[in-house]
C-alpha atoms as a PDB file:
ATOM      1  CA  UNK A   1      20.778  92.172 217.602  1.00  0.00           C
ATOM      2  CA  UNK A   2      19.263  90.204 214.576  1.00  0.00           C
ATOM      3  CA  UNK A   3      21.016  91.448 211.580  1.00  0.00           C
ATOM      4  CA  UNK A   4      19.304  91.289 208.137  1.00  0.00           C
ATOM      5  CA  UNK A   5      21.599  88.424 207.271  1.00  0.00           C
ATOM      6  CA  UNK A   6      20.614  86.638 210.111  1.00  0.00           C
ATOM      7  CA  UNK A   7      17.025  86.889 209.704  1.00  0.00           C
ATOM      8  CA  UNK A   8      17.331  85.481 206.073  1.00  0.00           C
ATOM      9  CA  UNK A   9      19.469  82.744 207.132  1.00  0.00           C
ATOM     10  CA  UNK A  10      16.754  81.934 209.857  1.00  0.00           C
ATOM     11  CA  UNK A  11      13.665  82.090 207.357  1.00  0.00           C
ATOM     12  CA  UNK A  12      15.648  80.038 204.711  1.00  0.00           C
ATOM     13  CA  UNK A  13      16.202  77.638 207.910  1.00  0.00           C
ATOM     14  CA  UNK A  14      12.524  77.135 208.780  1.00  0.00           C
ATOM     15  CA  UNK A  15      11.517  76.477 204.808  1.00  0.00           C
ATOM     16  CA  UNK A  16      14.331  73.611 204.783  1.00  0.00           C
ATOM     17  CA  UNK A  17      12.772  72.155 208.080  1.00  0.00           C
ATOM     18  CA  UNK A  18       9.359  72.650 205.986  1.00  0.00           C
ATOM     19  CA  UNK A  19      10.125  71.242 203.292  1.00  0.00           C
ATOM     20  CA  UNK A  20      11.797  68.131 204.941  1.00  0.00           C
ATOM     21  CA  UNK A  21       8.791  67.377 207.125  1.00  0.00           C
ATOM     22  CA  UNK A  22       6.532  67.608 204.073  1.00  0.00           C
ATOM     23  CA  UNK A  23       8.667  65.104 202.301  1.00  0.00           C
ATOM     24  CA  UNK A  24       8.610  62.503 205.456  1.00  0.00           C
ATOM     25  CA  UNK A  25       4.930  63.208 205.341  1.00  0.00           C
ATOM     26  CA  UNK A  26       4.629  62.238 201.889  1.00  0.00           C
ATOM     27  CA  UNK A  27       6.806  58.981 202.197  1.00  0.00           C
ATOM     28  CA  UNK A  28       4.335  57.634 204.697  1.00  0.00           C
ATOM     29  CA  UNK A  29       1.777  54.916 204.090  1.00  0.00           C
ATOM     30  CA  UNK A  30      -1.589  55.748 204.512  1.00  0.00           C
ATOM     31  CA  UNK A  31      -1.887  54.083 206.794  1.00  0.00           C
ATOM     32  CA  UNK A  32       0.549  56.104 208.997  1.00  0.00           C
ATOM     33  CA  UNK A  33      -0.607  59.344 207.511  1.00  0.00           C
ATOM     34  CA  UNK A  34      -3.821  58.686 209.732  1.00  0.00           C
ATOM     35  CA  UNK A  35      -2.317  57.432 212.644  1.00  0.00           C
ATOM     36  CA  UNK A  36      -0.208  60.718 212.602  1.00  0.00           C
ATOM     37  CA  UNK A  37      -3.273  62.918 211.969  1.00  0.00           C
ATOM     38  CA  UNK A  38      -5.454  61.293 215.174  1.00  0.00           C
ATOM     39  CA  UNK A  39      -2.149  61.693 217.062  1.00  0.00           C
ATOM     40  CA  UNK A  40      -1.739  65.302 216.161  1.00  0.00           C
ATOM     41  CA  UNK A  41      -6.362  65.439 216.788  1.00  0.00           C
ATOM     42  CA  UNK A  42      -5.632  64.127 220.040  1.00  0.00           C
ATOM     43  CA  UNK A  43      -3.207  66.242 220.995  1.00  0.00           C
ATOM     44  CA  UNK A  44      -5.233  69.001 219.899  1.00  0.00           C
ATOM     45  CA  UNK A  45      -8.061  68.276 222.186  1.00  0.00           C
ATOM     46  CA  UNK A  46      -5.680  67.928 225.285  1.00  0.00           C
ATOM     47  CA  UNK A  47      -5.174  71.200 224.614  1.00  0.00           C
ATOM     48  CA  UNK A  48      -7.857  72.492 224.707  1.00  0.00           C
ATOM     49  CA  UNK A  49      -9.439  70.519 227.811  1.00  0.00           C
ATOM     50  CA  UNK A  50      -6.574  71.788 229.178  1.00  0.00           C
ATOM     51  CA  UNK A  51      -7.116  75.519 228.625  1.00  0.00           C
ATOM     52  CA  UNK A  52     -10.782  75.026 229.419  1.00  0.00           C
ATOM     53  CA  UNK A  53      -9.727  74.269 233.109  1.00  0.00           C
ATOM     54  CA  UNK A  54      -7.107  76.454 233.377  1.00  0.00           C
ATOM     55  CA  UNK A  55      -4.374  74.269 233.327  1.00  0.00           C
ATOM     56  CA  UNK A  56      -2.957  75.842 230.089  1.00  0.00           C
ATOM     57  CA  UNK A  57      -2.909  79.219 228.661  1.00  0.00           C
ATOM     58  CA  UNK A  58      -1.951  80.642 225.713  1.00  0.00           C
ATOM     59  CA  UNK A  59       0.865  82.905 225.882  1.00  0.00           C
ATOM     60  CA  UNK A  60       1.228  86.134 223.116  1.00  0.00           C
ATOM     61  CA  UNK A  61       4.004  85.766 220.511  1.00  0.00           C
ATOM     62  CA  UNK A  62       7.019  86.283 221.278  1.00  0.00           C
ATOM     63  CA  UNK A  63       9.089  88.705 219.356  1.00  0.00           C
ATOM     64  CA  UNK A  64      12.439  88.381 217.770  1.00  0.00           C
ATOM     65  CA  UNK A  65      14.534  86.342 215.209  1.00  0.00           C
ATOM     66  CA  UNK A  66      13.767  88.830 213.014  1.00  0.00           C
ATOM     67  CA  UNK A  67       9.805  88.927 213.376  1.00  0.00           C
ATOM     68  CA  UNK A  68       6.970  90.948 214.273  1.00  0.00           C
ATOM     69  CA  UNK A  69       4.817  89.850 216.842  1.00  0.00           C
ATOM     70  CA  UNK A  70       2.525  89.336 213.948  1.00  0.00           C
ATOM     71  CA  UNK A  71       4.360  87.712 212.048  1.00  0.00           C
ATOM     72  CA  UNK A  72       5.094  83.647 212.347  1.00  0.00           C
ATOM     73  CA  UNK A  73       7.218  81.354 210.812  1.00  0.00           C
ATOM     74  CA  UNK A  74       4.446  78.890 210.375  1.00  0.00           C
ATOM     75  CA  UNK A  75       1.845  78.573 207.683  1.00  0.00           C
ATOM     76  CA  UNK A  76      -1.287  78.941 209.082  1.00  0.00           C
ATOM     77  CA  UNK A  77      -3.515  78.799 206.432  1.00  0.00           C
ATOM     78  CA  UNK A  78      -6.763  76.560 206.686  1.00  0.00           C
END
């Protein structure tokens, strides 16, 4: 069972890993910062020709470390 404890450790735990990716994001040339956006693009479209043919699907959210199937431990705003 998650205890309260645990649940704060774990959120503190995903902002350190957030913050650390944003700050090897922001040491990267520009150069690189593109490269890595196409990369992440391309992935993004294998995905979804993937799901289109039904080699992929989306699974719901799975539950626990503390969260609600609505809640996420990534940002998702646009």
């Amino acid at each position: 069972m998650t205890t309260r404890k645990d649940a704060f450790d774990q959120k503190d735990g995903w902002e350190a890993h957030r913050m650390a990716q944003l700050q090897r994001f922001r040491k990267l040339s520009l150069r690189e910062k593109l490269e890595a956006v196409e990369g992440m693009a391309d992935v993004a479209r294998r995905f979804a020709a993937m799901r289109r043919e039904g080699k992929f699907q989306s699974s719901p959210r799975p539950t626990g470390m503390g969260m609600q199937a609505s809640e996420s431990p990534i940002d998702e705003r646009k």
